[in-house]
PDB file of N, CA and C in Angstrom:
ATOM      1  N   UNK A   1      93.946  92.679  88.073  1.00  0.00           N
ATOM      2  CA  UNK A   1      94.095  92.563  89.510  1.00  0.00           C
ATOM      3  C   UNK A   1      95.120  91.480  89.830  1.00  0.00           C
ATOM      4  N   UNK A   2      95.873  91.434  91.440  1.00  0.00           N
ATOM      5  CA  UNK A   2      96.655  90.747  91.223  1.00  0.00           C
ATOM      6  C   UNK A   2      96.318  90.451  92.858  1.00  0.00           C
ATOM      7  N   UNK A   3      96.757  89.383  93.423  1.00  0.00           N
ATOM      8  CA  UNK A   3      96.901  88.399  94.895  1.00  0.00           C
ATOM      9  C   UNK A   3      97.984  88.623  95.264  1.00  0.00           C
ATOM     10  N   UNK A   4      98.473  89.467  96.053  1.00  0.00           N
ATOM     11  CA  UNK A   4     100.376  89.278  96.862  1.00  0.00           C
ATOM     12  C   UNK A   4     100.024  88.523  97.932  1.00  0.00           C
ATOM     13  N   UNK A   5     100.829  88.163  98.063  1.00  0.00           N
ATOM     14  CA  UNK A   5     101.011  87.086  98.907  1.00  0.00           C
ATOM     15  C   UNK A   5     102.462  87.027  99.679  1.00  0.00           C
ATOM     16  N   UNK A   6     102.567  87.185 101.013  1.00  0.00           N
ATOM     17  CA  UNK A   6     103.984  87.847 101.713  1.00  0.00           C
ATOM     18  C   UNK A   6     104.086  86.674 102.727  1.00  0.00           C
ATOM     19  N   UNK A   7     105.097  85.581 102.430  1.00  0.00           N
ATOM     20  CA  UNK A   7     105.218  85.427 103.785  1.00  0.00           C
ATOM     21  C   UNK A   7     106.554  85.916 104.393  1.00  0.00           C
ATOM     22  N   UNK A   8     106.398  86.894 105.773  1.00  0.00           N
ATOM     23  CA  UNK A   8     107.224  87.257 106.657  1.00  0.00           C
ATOM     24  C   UNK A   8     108.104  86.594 107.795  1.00  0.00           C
ATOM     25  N   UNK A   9     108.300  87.151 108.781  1.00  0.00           N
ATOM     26  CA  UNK A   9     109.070  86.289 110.030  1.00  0.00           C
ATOM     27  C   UNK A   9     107.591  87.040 110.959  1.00  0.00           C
ATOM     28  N   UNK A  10     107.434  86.384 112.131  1.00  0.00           N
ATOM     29  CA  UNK A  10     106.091  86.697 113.105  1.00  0.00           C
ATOM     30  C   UNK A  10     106.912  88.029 113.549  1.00  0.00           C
ATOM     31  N   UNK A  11     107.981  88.160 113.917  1.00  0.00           N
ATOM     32  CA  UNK A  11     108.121  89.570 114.456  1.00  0.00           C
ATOM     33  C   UNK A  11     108.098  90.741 113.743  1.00  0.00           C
ATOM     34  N   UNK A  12     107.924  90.449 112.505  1.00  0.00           N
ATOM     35  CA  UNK A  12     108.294  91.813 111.727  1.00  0.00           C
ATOM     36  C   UNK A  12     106.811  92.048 111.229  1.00  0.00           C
ATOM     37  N   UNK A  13     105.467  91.325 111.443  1.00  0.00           N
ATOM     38  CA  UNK A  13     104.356  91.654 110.918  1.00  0.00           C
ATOM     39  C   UNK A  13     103.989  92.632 111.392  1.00  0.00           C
ATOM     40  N   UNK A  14     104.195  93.561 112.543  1.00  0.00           N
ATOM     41  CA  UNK A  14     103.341  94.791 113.209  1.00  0.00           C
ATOM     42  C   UNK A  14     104.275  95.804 112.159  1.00  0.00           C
ATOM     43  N   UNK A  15     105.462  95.815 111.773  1.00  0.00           N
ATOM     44  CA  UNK A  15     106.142  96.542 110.929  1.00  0.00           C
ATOM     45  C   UNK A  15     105.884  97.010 109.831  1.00  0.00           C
ATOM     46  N   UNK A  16     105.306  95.690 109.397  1.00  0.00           N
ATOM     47  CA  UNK A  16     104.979  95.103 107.861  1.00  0.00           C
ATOM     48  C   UNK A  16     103.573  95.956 108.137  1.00  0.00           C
ATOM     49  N   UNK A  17     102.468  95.316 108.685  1.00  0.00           N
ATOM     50  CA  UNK A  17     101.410  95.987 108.663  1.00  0.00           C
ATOM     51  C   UNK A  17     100.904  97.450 108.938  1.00  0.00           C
ATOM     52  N   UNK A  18     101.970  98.379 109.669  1.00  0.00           N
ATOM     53  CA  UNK A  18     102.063 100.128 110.210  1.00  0.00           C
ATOM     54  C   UNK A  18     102.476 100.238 108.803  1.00  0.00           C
ATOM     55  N   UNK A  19     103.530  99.825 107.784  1.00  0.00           N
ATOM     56  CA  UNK A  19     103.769 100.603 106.218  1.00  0.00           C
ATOM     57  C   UNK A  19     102.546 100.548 105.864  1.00  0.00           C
ATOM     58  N   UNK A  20     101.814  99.296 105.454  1.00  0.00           N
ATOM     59  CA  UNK A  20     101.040  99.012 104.431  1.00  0.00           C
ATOM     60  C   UNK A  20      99.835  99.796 105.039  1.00  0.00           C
ATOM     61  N   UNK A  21      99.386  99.952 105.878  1.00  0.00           N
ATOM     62  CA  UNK A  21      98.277 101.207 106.568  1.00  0.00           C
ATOM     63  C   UNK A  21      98.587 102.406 106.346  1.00  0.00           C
ATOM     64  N   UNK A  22     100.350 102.974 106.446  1.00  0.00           N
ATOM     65  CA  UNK A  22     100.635 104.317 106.082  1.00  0.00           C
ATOM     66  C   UNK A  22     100.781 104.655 104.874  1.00  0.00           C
ATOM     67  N   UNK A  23     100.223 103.676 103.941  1.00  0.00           N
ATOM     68  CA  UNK A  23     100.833 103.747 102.759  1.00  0.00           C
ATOM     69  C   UNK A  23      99.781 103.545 101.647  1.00  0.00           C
ATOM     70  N   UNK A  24      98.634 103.809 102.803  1.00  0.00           N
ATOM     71  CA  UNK A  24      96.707 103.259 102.167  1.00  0.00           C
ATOM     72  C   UNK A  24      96.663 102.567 101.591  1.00  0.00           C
ATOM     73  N   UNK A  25      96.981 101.411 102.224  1.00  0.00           N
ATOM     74  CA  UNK A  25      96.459 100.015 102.032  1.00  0.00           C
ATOM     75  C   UNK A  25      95.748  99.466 102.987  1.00  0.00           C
ATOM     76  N   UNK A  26      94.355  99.551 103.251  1.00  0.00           N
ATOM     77  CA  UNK A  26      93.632  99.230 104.466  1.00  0.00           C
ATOM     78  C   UNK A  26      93.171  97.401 104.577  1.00  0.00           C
ATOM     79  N   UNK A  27      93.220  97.068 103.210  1.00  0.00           N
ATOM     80  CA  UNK A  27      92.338  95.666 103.845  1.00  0.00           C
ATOM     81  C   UNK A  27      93.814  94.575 102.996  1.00  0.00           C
ATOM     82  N   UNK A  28      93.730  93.770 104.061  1.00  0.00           N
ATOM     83  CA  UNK A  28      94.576  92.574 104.234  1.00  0.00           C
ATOM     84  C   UNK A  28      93.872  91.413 105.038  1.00  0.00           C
ATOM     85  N   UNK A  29      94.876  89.841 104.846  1.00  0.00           N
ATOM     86  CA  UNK A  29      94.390  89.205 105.754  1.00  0.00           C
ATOM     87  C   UNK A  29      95.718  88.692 106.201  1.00  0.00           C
ATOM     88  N   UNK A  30      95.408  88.244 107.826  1.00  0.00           N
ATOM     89  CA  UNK A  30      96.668  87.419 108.139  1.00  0.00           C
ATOM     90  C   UNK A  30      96.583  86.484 108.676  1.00  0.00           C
ATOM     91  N   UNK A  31      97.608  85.488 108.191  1.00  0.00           N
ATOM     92  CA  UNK A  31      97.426  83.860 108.450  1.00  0.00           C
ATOM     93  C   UNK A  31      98.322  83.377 109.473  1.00  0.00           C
ATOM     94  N   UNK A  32      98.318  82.746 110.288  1.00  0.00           N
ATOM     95  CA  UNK A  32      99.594  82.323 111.324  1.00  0.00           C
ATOM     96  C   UNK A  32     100.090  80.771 110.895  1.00  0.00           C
ATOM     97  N   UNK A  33     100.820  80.373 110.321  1.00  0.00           N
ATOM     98  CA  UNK A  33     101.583  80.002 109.326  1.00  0.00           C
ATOM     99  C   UNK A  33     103.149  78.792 110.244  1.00  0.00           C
ATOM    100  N   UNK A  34     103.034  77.975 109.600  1.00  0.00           N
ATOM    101  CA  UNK A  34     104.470  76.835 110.154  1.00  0.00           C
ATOM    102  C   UNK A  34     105.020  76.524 109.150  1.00  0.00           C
ATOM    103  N   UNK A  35     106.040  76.756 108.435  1.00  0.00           N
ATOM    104  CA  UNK A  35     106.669  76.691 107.437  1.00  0.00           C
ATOM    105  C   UNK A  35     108.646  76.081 107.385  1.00  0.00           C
ATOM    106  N   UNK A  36     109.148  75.478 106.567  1.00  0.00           N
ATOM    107  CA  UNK A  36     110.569  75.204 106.751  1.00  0.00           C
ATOM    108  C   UNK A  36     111.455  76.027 105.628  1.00  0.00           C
ATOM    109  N   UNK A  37     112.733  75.940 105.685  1.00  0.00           N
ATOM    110  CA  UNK A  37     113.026  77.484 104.878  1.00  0.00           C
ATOM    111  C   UNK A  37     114.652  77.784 105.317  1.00  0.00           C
ATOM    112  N   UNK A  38     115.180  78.831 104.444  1.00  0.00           N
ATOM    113  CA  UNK A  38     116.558  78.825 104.833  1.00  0.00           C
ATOM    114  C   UNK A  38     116.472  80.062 106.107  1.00  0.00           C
ATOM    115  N   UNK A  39     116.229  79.416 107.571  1.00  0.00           N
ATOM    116  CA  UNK A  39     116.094  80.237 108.603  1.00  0.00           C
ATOM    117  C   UNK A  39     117.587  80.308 109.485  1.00  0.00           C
ATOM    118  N   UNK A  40     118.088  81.620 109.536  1.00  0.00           N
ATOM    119  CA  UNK A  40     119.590  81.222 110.173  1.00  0.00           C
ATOM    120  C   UNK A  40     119.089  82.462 111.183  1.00  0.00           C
ATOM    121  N   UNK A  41     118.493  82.854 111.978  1.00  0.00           N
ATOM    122  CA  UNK A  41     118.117  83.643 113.263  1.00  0.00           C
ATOM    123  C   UNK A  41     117.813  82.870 114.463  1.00  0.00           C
ATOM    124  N   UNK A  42     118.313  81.578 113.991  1.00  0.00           N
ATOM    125  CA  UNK A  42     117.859  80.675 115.128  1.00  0.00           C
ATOM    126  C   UNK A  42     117.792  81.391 116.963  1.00  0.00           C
ATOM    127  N   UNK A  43     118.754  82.662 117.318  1.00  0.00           N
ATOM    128  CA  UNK A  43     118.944  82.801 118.703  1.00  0.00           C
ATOM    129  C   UNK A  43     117.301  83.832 118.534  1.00  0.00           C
ATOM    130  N   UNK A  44     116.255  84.209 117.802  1.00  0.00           N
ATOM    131  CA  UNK A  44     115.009  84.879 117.765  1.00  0.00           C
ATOM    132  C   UNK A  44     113.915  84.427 117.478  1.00  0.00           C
ATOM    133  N   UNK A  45     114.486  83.354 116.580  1.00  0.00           N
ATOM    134  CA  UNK A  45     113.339  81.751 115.756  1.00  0.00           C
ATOM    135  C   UNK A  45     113.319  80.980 116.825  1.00  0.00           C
ATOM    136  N   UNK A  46     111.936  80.475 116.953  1.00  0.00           N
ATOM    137  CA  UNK A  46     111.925  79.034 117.548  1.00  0.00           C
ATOM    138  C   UNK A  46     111.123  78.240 116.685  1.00  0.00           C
ATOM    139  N   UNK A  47     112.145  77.121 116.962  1.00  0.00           N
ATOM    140  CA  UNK A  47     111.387  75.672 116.340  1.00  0.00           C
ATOM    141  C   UNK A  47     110.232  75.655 116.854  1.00  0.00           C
ATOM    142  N   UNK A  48     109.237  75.200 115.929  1.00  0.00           N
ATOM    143  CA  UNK A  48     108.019  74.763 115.778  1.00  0.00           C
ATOM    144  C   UNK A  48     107.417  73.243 117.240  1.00  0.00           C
ATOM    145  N   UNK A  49     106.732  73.621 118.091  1.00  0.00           N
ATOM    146  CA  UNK A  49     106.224  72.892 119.088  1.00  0.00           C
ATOM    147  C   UNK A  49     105.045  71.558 118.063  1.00  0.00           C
ATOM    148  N   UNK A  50     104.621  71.928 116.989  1.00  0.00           N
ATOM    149  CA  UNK A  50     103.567  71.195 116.147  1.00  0.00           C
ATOM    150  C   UNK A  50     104.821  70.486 115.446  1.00  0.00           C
ATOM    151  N   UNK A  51     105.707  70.545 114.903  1.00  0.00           N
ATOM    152  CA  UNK A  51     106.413  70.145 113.659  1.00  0.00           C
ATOM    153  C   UNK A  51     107.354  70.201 114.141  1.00  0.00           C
ATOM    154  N   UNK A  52     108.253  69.593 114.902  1.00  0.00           N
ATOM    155  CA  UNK A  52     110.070  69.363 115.239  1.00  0.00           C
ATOM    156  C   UNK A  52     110.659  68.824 114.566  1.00  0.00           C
ATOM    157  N   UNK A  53     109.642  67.953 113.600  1.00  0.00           N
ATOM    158  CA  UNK A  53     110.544  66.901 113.181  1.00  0.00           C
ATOM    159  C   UNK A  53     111.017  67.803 111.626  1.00  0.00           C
ATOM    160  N   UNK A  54     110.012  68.585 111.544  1.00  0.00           N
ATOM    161  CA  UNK A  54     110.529  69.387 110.235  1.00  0.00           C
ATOM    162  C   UNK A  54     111.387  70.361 110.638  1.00  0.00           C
ATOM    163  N   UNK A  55     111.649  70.598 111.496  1.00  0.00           N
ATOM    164  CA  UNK A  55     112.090  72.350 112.135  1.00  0.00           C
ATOM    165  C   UNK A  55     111.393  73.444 111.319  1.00  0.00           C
ATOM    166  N   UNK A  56     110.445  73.406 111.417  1.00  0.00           N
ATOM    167  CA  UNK A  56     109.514  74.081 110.902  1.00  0.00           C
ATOM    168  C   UNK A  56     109.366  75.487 111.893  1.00  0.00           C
ATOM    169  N   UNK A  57     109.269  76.853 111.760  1.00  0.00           N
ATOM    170  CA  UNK A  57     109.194  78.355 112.120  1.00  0.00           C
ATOM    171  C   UNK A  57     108.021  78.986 112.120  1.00  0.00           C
ATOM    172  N   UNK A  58     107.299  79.509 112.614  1.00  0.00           N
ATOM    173  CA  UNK A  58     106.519  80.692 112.731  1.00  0.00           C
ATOM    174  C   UNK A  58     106.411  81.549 111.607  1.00  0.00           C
ATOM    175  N   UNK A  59     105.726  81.487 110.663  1.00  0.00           N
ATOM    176  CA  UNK A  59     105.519  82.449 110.083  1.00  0.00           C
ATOM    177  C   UNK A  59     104.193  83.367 109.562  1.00  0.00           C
ATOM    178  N   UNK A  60     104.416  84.129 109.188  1.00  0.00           N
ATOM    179  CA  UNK A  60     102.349  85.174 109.342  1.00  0.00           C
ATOM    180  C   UNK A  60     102.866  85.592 107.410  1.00  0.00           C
ATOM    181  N   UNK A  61     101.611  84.732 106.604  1.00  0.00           N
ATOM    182  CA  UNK A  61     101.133  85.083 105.553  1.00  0.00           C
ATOM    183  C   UNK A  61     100.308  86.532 105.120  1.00  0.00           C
ATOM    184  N   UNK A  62     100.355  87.099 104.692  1.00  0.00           N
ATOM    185  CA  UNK A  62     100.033  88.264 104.313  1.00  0.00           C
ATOM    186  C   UNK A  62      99.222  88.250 103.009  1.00  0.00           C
ATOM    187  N   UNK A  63      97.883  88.500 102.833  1.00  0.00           N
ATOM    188  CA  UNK A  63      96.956  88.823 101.280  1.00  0.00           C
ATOM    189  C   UNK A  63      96.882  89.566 101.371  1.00  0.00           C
ATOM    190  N   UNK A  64      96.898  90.203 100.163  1.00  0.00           N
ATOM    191  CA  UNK A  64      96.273  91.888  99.889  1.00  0.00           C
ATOM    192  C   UNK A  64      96.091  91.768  98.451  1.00  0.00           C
ATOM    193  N   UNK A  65      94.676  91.766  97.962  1.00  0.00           N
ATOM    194  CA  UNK A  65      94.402  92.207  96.559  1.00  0.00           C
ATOM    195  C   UNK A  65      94.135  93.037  95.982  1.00  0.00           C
ATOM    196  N   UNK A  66      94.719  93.439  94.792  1.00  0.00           N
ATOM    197  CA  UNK A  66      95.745  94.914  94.742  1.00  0.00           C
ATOM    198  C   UNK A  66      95.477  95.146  93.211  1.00  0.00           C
ATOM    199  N   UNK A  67      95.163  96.296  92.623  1.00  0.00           N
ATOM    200  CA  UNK A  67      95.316  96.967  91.584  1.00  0.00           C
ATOM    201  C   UNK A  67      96.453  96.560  91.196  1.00  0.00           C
ATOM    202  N   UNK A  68      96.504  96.013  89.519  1.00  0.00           N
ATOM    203  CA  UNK A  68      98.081  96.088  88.945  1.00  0.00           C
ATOM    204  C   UNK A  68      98.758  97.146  89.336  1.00  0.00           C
ATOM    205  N   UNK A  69      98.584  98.646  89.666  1.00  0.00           N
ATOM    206  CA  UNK A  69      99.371  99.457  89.152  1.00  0.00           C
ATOM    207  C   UNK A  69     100.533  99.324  90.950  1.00  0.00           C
ATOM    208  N   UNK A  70      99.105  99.009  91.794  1.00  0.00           N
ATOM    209  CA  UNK A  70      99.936  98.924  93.046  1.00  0.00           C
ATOM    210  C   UNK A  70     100.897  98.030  93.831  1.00  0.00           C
ATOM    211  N   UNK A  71     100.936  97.261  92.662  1.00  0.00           N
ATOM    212  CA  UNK A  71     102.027  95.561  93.242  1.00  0.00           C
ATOM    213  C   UNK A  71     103.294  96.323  93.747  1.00  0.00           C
ATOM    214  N   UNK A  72     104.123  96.774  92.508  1.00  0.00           N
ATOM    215  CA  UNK A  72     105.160  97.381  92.623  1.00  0.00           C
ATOM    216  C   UNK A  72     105.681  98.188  94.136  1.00  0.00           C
ATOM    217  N   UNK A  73     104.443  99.153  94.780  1.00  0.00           N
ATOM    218  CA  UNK A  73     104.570  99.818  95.667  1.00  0.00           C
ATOM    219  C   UNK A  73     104.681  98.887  97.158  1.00  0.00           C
ATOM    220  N   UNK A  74     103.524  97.916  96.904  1.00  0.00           N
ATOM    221  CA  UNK A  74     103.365  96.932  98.205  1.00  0.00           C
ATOM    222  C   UNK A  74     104.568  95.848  98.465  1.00  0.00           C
ATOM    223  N   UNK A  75     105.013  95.387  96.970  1.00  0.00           N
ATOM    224  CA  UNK A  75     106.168  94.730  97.337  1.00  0.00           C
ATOM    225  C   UNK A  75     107.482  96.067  98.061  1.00  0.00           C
ATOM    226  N   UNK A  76     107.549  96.951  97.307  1.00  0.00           N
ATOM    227  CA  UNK A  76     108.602  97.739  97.977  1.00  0.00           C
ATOM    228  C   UNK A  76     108.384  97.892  99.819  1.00  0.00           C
ATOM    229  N   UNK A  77     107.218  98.417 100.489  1.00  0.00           N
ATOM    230  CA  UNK A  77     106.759  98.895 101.469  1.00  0.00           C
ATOM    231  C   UNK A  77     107.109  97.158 102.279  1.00  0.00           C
ATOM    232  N   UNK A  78     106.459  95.923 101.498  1.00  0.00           N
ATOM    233  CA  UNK A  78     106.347  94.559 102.558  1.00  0.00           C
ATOM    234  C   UNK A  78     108.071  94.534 102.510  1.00  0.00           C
ATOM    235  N   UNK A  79     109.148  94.588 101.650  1.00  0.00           N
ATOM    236  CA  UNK A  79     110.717  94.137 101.849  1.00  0.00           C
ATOM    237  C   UNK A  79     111.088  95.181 102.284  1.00  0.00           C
ATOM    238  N   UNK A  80     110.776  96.554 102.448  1.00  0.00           N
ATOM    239  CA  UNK A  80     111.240  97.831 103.464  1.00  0.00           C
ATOM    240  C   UNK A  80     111.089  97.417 104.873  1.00  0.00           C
ATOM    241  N   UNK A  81     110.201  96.736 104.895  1.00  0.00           N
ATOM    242  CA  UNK A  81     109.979  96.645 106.572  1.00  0.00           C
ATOM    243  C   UNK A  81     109.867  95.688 106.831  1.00  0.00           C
ATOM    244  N   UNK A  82     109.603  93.990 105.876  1.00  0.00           N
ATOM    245  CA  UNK A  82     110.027  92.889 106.488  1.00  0.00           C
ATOM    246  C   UNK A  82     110.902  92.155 106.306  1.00  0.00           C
ATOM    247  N   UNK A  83     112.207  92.990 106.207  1.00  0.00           N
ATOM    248  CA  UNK A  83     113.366  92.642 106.177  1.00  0.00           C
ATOM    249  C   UNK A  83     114.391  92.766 107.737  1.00  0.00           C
ATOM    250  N   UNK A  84     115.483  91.469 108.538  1.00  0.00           N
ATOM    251  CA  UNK A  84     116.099  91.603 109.171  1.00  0.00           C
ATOM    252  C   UNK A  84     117.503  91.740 108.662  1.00  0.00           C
ATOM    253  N   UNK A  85     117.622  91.418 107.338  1.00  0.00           N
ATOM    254  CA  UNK A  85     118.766  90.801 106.706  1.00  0.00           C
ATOM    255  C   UNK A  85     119.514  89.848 106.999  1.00  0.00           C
ATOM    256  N   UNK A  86     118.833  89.165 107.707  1.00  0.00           N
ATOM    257  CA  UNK A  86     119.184  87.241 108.086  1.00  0.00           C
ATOM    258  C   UNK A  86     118.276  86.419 106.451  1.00  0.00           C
ATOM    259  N   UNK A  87     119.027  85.558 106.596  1.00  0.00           N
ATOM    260  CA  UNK A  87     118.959  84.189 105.163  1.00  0.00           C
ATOM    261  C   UNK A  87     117.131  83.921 106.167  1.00  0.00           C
ATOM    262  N   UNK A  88     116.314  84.006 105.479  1.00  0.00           N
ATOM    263  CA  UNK A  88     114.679  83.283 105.877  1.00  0.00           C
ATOM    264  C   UNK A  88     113.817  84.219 106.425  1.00  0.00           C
ATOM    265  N   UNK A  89     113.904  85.586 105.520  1.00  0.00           N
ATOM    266  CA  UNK A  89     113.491  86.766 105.611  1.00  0.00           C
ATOM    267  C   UNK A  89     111.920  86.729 105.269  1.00  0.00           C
ATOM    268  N   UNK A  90     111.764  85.637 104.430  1.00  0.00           N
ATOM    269  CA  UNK A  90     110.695  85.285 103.760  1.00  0.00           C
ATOM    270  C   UNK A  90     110.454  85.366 101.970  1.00  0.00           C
ATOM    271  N   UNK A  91     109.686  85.523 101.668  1.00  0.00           N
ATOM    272  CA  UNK A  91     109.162  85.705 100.174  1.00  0.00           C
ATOM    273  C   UNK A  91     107.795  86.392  99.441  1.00  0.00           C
ATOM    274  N   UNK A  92     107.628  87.198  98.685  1.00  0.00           N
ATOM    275  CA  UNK A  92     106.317  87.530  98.139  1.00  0.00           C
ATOM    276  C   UNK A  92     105.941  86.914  97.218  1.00  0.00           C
ATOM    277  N   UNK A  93     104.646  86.592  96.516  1.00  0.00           N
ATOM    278  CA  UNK A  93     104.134  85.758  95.419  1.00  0.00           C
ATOM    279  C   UNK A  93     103.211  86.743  95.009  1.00  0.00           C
ATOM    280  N   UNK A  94     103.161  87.028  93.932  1.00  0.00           N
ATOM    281  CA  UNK A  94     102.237  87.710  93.089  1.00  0.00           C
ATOM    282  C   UNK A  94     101.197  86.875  92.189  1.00  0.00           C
ATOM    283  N   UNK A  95     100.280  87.118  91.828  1.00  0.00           N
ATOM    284  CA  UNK A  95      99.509  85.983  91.278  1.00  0.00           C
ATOM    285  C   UNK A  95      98.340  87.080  90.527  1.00  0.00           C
ATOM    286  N   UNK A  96      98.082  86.511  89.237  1.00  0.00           N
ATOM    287  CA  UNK A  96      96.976  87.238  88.998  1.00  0.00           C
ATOM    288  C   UNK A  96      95.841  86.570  89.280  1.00  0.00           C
ATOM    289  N   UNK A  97      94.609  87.642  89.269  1.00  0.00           N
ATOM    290  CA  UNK A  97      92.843  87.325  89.833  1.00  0.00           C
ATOM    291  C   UNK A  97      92.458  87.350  88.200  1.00  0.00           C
ATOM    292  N   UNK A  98      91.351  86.673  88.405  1.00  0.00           N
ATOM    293  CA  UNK A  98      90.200  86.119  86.964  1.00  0.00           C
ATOM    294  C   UNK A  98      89.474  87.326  87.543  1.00  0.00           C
ATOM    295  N   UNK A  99      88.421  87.394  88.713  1.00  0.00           N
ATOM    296  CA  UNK A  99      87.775  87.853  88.598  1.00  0.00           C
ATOM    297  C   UNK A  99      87.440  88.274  90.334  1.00  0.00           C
ATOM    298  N   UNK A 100      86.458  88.850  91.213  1.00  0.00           N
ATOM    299  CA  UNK A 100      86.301  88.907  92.560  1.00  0.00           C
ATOM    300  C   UNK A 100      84.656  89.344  92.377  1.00  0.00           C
ATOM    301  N   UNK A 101      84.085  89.293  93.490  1.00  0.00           N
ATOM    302  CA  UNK A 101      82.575  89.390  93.835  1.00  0.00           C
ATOM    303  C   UNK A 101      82.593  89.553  95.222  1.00  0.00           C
ATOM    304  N   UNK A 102      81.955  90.846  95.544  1.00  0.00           N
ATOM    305  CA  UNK A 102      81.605  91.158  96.720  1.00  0.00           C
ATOM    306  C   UNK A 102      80.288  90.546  97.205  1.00  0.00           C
ATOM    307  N   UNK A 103      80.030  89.794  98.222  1.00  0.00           N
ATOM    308  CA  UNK A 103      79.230  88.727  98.760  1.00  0.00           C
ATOM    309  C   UNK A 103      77.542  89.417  98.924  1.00  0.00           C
ATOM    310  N   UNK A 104      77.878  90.547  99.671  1.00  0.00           N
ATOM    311  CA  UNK A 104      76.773  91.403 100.482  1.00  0.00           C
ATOM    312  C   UNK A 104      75.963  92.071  99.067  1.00  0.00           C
ATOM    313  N   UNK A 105      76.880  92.886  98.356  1.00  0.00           N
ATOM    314  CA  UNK A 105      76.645  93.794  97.267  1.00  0.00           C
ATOM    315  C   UNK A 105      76.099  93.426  95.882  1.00  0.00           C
ATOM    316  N   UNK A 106      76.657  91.740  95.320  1.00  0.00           N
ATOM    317  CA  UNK A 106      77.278  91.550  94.335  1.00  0.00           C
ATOM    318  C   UNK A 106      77.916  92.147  93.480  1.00  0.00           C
ATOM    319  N   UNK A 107      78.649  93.303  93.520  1.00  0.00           N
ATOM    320  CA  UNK A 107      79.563  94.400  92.568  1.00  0.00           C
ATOM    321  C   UNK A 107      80.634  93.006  92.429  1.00  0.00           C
ATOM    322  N   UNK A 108      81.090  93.563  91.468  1.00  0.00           N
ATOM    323  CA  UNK A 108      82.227  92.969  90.657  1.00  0.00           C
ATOM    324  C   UNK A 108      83.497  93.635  90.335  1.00  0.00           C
ATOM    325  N   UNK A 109      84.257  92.853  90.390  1.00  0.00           N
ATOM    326  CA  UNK A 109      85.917  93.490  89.371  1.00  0.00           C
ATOM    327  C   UNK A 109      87.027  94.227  90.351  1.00  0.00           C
ATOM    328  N   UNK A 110      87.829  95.213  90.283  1.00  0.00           N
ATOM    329  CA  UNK A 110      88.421  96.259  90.415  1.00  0.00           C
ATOM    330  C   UNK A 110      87.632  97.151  91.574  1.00  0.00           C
ATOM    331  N   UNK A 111      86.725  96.933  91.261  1.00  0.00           N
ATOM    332  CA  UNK A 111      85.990  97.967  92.243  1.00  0.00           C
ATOM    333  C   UNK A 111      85.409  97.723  93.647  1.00  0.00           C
ATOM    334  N   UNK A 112      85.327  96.422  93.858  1.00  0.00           N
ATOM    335  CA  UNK A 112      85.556  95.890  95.289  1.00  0.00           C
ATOM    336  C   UNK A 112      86.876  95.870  96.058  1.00  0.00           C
ATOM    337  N   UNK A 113      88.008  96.598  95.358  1.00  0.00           N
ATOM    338  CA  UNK A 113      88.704  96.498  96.467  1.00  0.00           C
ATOM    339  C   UNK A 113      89.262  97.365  96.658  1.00  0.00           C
TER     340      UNK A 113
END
């Protein structure tokens, strides 16, 4: 199993999230996110009201824990659609899982998700 991890630009998450639904991937989480970065969209970006002094941006984190076989597909589907082709487009992180446990159930592994 593996953790992706997407961070996007805030406008492109309804984009990002219509692939990854059309593309049956139903469960995600999303984080609302202040981050600094090579951002050159400045006339669509706004500086950060919490953080000026960093010029810190808006950005929405993306989880989805994912079958090895499906990384490949989710990274394609998250840079298909959260891309503007401006420099601070964002980045994905892949990470592998030890292990997962469903809270309610206790099932284990692969099969909780």
């Amino acid at each position: 199993m593996k953790l992706v991890k997407a961070y996007i630009r805030h406008r492109m998450v309804e984009e990002v999230h219509h692939a990854l639904i059309k593309g049956g991937y139903c469960c995600m989480t999303f984080v609302e996110c202040e981050g600094t970065g090579q951002y050159t969209d400045h006339e669509k970006e706004h500086i950060s009201d919490k953080y000026p002094f960093a010029e810190a941006y808006r950005v929405i984190k993306i989880e989805i824990l994912s079958r090895d076989e499906d990384v490949e597909n989710l990274v394609k589907l998250i840079r298909e659609n959260g891309r503007t082709g401006y420099r601070g487009d964002g980045m994905i992180i892949i990470s592998p899982v030890e292990e997962t446990y469903k809270i309610r159930t206790d099932d284990k592994g692969v099969e909780v998700i």
